[in-house]
C-alpha atoms as a PDB file:
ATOM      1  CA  UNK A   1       4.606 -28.538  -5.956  1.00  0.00           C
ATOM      2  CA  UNK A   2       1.065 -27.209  -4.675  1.00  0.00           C
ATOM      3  CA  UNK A   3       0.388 -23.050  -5.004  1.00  0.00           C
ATOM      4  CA  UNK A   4      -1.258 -21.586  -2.441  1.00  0.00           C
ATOM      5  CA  UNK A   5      -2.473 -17.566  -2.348  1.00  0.00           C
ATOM      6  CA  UNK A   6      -2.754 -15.413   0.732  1.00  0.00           C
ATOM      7  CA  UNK A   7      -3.371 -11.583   0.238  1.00  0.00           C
ATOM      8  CA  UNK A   8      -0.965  -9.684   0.758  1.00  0.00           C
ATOM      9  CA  UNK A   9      -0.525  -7.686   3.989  1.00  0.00           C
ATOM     10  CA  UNK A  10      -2.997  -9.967   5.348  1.00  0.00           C
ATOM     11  CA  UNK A  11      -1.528 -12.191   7.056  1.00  0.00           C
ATOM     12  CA  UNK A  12       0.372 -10.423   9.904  1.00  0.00           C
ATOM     13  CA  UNK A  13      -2.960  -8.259  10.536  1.00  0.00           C
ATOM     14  CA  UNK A  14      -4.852  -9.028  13.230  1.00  0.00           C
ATOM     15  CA  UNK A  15      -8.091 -11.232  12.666  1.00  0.00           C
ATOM     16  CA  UNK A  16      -8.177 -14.169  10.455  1.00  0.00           C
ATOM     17  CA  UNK A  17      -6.981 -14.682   7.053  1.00  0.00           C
ATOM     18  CA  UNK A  18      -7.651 -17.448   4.772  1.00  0.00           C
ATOM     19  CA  UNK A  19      -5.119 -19.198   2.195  1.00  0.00           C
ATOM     20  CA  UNK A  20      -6.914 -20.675  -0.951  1.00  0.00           C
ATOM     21  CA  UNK A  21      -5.667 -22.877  -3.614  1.00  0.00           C
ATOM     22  CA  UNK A  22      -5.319 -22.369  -7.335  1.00  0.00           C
ATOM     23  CA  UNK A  23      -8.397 -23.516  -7.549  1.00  0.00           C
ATOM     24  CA  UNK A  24      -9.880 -20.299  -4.728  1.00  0.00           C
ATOM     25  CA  UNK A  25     -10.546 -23.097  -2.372  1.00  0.00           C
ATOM     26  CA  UNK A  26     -10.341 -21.932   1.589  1.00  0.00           C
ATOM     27  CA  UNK A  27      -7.604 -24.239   2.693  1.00  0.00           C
ATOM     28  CA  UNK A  28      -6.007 -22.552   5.708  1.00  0.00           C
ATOM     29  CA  UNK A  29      -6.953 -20.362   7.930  1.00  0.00           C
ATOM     30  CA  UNK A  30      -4.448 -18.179   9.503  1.00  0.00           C
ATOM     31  CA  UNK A  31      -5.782 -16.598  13.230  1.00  0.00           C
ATOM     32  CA  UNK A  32      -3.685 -13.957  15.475  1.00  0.00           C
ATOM     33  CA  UNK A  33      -2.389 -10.891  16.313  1.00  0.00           C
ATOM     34  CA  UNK A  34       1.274  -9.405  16.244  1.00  0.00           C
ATOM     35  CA  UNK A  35       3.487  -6.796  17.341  1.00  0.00           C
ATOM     36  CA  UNK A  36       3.703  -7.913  21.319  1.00  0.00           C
ATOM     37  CA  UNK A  37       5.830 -10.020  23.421  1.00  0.00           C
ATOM     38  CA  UNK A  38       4.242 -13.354  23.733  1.00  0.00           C
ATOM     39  CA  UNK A  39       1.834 -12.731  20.848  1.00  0.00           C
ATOM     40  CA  UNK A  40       0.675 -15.673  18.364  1.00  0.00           C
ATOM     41  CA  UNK A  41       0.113 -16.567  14.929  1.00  0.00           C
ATOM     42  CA  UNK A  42      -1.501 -20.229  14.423  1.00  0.00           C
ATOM     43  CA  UNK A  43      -2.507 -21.856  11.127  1.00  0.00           C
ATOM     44  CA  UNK A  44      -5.639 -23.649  11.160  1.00  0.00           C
ATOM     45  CA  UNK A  45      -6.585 -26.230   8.263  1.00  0.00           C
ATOM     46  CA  UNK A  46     -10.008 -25.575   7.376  1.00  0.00           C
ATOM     47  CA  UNK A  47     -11.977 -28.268   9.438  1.00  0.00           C
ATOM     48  CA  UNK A  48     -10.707 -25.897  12.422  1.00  0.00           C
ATOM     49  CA  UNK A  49      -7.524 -28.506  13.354  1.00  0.00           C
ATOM     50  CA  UNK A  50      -4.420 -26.412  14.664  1.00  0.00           C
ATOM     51  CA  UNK A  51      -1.375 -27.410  12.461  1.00  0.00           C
ATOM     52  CA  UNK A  52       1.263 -24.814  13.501  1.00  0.00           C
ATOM     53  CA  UNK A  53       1.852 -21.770  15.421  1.00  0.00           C
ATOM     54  CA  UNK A  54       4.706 -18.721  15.898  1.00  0.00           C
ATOM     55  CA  UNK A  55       5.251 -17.101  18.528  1.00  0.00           C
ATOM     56  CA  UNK A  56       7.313 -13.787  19.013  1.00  0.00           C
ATOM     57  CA  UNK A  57       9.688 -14.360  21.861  1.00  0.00           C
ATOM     58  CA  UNK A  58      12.545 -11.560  21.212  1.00  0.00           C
ATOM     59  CA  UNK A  59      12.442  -7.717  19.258  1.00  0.00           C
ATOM     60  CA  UNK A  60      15.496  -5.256  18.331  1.00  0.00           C
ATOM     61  CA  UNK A  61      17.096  -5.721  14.967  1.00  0.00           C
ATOM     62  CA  UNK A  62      17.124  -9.527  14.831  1.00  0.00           C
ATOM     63  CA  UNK A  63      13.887 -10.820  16.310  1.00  0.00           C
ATOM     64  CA  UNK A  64      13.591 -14.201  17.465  1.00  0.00           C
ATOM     65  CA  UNK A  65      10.382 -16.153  16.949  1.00  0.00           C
ATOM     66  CA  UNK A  66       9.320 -20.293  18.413  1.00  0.00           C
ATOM     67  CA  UNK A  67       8.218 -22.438  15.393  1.00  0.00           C
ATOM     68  CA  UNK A  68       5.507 -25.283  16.597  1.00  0.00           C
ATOM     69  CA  UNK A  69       4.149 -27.684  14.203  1.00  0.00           C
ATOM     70  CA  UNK A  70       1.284 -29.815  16.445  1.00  0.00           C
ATOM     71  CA  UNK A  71       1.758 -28.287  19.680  1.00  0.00           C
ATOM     72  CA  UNK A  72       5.691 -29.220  19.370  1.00  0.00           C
ATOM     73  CA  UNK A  73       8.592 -26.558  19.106  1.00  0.00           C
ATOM     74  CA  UNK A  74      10.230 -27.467  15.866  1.00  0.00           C
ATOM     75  CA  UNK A  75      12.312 -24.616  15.955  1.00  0.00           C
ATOM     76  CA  UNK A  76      13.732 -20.937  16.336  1.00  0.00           C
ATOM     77  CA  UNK A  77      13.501 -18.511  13.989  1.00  0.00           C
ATOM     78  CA  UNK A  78      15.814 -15.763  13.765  1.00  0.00           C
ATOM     79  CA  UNK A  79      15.874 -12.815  10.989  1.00  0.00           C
ATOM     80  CA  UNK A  80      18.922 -11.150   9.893  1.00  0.00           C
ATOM     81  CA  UNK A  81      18.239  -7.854   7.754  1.00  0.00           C
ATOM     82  CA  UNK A  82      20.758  -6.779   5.403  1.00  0.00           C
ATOM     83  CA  UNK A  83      19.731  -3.353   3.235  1.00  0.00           C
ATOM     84  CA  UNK A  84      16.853  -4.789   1.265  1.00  0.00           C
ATOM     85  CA  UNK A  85      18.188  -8.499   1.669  1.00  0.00           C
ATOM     86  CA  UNK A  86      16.773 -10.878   4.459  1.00  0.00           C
ATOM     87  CA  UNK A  87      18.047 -14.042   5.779  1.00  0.00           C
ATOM     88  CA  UNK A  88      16.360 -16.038   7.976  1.00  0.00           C
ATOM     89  CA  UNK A  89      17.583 -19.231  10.583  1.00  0.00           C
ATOM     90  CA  UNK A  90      15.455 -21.799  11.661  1.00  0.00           C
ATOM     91  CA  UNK A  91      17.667 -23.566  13.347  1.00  0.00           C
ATOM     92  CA  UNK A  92      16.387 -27.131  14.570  1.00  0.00           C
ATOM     93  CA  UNK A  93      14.668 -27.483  10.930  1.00  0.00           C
ATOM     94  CA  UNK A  94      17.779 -26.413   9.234  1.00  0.00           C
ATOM     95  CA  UNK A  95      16.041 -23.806   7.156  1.00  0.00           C
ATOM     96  CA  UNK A  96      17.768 -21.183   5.405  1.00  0.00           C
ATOM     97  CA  UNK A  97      14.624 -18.793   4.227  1.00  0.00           C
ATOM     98  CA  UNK A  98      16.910 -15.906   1.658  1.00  0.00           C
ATOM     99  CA  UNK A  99      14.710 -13.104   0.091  1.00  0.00           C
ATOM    100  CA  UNK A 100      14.132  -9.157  -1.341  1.00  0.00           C
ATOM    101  CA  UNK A 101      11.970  -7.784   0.919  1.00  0.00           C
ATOM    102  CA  UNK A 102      11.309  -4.798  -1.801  1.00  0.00           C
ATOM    103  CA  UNK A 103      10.405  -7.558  -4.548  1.00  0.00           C
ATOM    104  CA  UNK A 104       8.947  -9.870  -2.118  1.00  0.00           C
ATOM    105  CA  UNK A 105      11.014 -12.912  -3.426  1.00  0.00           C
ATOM    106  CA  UNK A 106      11.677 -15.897  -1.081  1.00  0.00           C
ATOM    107  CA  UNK A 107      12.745 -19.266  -1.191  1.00  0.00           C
ATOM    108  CA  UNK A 108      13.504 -21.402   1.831  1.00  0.00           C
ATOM    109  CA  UNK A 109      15.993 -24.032   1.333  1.00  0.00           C
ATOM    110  CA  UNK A 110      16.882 -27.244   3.319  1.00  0.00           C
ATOM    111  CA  UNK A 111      20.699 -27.481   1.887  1.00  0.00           C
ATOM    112  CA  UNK A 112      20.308 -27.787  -1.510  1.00  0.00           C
ATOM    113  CA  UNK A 113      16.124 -28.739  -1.791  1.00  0.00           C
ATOM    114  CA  UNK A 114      13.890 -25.854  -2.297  1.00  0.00           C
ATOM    115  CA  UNK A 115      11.066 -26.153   0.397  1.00  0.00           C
ATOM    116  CA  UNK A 116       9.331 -23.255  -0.866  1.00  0.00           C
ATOM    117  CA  UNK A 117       9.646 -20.358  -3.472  1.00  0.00           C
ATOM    118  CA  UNK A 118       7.756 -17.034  -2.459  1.00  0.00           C
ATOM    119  CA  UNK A 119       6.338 -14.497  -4.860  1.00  0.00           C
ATOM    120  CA  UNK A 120       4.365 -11.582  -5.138  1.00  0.00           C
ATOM    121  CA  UNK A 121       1.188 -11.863  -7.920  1.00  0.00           C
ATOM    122  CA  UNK A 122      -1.357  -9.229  -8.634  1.00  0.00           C
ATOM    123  CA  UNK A 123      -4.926 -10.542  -9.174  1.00  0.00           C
ATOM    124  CA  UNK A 124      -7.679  -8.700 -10.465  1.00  0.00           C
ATOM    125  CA  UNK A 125      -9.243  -8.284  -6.822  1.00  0.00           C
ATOM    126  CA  UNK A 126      -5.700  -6.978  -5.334  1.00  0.00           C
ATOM    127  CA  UNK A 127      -2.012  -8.101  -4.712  1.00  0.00           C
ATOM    128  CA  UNK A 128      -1.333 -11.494  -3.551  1.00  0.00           C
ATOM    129  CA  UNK A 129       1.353 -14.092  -2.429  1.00  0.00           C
ATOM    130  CA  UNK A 130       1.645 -16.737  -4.529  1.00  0.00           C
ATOM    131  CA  UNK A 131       3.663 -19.967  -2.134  1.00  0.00           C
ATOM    132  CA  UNK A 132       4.682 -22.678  -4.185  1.00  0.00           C
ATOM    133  CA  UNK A 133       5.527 -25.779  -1.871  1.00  0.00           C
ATOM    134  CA  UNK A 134       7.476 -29.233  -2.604  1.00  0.00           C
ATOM    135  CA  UNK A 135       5.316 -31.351   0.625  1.00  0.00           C
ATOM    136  CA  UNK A 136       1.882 -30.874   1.977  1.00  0.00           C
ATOM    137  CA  UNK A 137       3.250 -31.206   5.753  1.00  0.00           C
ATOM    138  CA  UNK A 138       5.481 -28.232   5.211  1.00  0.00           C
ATOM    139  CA  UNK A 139       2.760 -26.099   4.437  1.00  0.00           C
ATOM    140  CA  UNK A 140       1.281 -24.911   8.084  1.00  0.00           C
ATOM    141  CA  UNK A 141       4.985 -23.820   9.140  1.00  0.00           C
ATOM    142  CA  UNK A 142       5.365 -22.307   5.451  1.00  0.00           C
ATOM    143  CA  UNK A 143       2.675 -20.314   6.059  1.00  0.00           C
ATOM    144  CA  UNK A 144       4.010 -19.001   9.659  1.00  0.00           C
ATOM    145  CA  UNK A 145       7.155 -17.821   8.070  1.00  0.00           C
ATOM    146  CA  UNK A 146       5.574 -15.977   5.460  1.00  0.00           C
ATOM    147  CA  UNK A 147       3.207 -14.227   7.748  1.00  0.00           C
ATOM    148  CA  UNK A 148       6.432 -12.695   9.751  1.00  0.00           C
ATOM    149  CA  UNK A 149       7.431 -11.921   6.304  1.00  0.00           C
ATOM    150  CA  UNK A 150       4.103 -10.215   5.259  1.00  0.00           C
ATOM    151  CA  UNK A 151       4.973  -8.310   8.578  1.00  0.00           C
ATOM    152  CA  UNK A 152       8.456  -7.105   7.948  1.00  0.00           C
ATOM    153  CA  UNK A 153       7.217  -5.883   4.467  1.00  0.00           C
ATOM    154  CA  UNK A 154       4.712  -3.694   5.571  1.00  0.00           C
ATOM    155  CA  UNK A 155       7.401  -1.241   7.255  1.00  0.00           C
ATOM    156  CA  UNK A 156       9.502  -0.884   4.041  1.00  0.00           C
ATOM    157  CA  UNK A 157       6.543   0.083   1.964  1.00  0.00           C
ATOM    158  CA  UNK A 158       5.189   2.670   4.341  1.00  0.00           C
ATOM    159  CA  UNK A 159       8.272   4.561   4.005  1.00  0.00           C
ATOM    160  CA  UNK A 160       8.159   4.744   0.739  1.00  0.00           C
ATOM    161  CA  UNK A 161       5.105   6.678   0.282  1.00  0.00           C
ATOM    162  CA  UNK A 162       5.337  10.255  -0.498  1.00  0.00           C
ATOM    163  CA  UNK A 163       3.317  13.166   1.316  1.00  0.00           C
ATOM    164  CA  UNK A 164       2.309  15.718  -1.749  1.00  0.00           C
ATOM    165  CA  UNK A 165       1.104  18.230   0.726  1.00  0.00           C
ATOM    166  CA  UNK A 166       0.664  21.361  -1.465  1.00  0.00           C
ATOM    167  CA  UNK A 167       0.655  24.688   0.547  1.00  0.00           C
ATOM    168  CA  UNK A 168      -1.160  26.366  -2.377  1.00  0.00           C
ATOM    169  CA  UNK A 169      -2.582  30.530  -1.427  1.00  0.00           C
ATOM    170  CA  UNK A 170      -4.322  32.236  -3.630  1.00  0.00           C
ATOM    171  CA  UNK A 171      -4.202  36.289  -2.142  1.00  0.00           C
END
């Protein structure tokens, strides 16, 4: 299994991000903006190659996202939010991605074989996401999926800050 780091809330802004190894070794670029119909994510390997891309296609409750891997649709993706639980379909792959979106634990499965196990790390330079994958070619679409999951987290979070707006008069 390789580990890869992205920071986290980085990936689902809009701009580039990179994705080092253990080793703090740019090995992905990720390139895109979200929030829109039609808008894109891709994953670039560092020599500037395009490996894979998602694309947003529906919004409401359960989104619906296109899954390319070398310019070919490999799949759907479709989320299903339960309380803090996730569950996410990719259904030509067969991907079952299950997850806390509070704790920020993933792990996709293909049946019974992990593909991927998802965690959040804190570094001394911030808060990361620490991907640890079974295959090298799984990586690039990896990497898509847990962008749209660095993008689903940020909502959760931002409602749980407090406002400590003290009205304080001294007459």
């Amino acid at each position: 299994m390789r580990t890869l780091y992205a920071r986290k809330f980085r990936l689902a802004h809009q701009g580039a991000s990179t994705v080092t190894d253990r080793n703090s070794q740019a090995v992905y670029l990720v390139v895109g903006k979200w929030g829109r119909r039609n808008d894109v994510l891709s994953v670039y390997a560092i020599s500037g190659k395009l490996l894979a891309e998602i694309k947003q296609t529906g919004f409401g409750i359960f989104p619906c996202f296109k899954l390319y891997s070398h310019q070919q649709l490999v799949g759907n993706l479709r989320r299903y939010h339960f309380g803090k639980k996730d569950l996410l379909l990719v259904n030509k792959l067969n991907w079952m991605i299950v997850g806390d979106i509070y704790s920020f634990n993933y792990r996709i499965y293909h049946g019974r074989d992990l593909i991927m196990q998802l965690s959040e790390v804190s570094m001394l330079t911030g808060n990361y996401l620490e991907l640890k994958i079974s295959a090298v070619e799984n990586e690039s679409l990896c990497l898509c999926i847990v962008a749209i999951l660095d993008y689903f987290a940020q909502k959760p979070v931002q409602h749980l800050k407090k406002n400590y707006n003290l009205n304080i008069r001294f007459d």
